[in-house]
N, C-alpha and C. Protein backbone atom coordinates (compact mmCIF):
# COMPACT_ATOMS: atom_id res chain seq x y z
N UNK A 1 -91.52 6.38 -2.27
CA UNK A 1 -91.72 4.94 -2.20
C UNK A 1 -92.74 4.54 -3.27
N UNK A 2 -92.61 3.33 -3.96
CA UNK A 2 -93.13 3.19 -4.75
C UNK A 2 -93.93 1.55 -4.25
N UNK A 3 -94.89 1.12 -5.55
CA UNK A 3 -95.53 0.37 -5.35
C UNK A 3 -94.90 -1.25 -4.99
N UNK A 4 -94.00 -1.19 -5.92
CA UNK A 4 -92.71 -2.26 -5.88
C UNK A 4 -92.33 -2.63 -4.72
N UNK A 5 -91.76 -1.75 -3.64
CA UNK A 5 -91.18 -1.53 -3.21
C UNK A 5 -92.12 -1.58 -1.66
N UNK A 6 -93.45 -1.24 -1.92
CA UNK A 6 -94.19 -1.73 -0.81
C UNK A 6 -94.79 -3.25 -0.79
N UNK A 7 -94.93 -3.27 -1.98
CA UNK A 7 -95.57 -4.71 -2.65
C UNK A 7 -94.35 -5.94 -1.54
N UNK A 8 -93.30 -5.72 -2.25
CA UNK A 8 -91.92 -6.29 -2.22
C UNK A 8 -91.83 -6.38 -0.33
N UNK A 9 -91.93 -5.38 0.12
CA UNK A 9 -91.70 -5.63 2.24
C UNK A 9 -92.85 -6.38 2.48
N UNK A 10 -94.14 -6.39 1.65
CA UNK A 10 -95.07 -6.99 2.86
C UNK A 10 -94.85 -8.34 2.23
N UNK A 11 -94.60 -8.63 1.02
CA UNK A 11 -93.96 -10.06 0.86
C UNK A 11 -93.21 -10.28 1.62
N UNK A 12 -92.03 -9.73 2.05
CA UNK A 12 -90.91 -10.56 2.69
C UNK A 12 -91.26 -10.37 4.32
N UNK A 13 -92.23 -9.81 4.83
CA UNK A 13 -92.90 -10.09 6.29
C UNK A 13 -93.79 -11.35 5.92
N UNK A 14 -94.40 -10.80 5.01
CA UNK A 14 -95.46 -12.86 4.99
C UNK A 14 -94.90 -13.78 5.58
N UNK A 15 -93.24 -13.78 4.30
CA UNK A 15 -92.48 -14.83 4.15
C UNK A 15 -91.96 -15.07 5.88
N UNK A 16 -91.84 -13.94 6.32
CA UNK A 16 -90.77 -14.56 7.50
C UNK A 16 -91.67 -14.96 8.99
N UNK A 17 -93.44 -14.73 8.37
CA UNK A 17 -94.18 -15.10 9.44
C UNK A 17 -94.53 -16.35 8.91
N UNK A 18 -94.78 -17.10 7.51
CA UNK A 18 -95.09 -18.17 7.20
C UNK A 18 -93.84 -19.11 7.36
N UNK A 19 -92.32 -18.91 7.58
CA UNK A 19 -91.31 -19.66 7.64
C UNK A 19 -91.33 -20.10 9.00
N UNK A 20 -91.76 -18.60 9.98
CA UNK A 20 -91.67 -18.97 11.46
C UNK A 20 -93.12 -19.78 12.01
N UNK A 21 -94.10 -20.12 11.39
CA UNK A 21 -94.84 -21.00 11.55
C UNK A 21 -94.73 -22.08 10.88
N UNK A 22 -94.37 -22.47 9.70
CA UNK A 22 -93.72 -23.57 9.61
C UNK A 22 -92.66 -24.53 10.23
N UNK A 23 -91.76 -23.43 10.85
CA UNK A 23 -90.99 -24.03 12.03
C UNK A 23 -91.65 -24.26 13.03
N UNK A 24 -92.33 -23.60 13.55
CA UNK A 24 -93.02 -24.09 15.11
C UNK A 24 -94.01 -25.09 14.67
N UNK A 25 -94.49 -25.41 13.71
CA UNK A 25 -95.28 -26.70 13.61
C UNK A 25 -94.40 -27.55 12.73
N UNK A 26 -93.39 -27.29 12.73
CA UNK A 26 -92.73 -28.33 12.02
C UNK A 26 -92.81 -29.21 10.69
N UNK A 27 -93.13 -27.86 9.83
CA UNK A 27 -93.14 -28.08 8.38
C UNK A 27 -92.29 -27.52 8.02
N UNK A 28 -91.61 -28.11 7.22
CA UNK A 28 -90.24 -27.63 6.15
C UNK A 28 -90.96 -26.93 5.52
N UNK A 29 -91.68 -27.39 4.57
CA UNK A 29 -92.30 -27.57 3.25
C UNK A 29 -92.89 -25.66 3.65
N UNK A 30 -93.64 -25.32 4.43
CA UNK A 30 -93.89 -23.95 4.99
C UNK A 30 -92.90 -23.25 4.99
N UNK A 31 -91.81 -23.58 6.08
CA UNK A 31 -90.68 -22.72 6.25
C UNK A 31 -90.16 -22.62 4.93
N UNK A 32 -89.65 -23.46 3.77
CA UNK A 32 -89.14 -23.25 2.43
C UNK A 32 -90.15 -22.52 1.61
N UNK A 33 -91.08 -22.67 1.82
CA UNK A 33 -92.12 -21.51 1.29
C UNK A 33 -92.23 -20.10 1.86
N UNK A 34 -91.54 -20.17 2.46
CA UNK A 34 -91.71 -18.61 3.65
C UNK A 34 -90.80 -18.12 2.87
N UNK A 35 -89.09 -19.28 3.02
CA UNK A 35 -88.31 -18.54 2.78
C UNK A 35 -88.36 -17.98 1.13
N UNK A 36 -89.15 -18.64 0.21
CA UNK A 36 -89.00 -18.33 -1.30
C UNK A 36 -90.10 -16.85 -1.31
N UNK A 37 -90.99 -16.97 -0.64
CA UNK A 37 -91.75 -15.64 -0.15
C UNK A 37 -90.52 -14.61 0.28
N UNK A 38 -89.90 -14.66 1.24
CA UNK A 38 -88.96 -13.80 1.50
C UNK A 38 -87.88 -13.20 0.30
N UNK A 39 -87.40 -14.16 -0.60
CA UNK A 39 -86.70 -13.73 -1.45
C UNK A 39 -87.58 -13.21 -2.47
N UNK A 40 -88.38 -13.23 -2.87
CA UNK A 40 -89.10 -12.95 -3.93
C UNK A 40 -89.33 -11.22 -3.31
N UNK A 41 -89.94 -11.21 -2.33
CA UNK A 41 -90.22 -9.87 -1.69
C UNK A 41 -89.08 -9.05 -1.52
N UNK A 42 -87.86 -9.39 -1.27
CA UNK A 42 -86.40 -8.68 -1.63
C UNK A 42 -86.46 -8.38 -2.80
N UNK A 43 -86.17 -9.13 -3.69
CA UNK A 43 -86.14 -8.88 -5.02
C UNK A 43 -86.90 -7.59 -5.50
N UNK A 44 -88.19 -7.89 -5.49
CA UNK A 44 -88.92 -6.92 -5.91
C UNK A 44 -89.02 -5.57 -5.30
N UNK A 45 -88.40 -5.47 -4.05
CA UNK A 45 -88.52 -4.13 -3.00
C UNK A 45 -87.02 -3.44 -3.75
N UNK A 46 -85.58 -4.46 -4.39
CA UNK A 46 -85.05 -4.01 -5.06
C UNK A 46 -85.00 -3.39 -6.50
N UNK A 47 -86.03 -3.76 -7.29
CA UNK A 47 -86.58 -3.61 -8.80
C UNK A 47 -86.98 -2.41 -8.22
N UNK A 48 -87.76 -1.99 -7.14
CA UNK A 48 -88.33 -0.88 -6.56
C UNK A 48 -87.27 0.21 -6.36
N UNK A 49 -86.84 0.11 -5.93
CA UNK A 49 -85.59 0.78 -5.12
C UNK A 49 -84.56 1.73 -6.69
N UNK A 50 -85.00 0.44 -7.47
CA UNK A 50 -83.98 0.81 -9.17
C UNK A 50 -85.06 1.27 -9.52
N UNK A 51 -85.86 1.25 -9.74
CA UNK A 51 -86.89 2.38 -10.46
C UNK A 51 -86.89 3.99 -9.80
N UNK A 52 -87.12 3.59 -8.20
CA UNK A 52 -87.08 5.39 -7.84
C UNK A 52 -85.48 5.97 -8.06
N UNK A 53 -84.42 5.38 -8.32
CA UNK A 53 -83.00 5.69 -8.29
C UNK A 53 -83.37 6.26 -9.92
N UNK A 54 -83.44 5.45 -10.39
CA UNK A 54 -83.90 6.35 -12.32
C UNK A 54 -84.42 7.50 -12.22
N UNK A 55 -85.88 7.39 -11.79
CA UNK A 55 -86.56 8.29 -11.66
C UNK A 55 -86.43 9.70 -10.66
N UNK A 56 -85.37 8.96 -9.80
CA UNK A 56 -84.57 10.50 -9.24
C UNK A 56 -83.27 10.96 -10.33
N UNK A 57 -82.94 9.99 -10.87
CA UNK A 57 -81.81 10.55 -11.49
C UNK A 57 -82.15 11.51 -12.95
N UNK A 58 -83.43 11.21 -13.62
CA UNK A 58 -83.61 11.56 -14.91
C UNK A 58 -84.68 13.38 -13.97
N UNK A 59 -85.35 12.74 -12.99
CA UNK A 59 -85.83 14.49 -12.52
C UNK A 59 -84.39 15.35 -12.36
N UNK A 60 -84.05 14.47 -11.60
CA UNK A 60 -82.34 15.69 -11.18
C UNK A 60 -81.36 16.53 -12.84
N UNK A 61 -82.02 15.14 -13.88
CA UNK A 61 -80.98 15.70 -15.31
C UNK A 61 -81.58 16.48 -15.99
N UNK A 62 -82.96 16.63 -15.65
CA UNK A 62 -84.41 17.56 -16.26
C UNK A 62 -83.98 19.27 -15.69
N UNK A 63 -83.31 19.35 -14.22
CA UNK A 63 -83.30 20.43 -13.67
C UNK A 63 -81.75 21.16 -14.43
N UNK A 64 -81.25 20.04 -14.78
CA UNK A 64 -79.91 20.63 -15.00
C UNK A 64 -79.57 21.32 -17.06
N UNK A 65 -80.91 21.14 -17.09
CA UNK A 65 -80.94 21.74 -18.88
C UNK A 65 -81.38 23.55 -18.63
């Protein structure tokens, strides 16, 4: 696991605790901020996800010389 990729989940928990308090007090404006928190934190847990997939794939092509 990489930094990305932890960075990236605790964003998208922020997001889905700042969306769900925006709903219970009844701010959009929160909840649409939660939810752009949430996507942003996907995103980046995916950039994560493509970096350790490289970096397993180029160790695995290192073993095979």
């Amino acid at each position: 696991m990489n930094k990305d990729q932890v960075k990236g989940k605790a964003k998208e928990i922020g997001g889905k605790i700042r969306k769900a308090v925006g709903k219970a007090v009844g701010s959009t404006e929160q909840e649409l901020k939660g939810m752009k928190n949430q996507a942003e934190g996907n995103i980046q847990q995916k950039a994560g996800d493509m970096k350790e997939a490289v970096k397993d794939t180029v160790e695995r092509n290192r073993g095979n010389r």
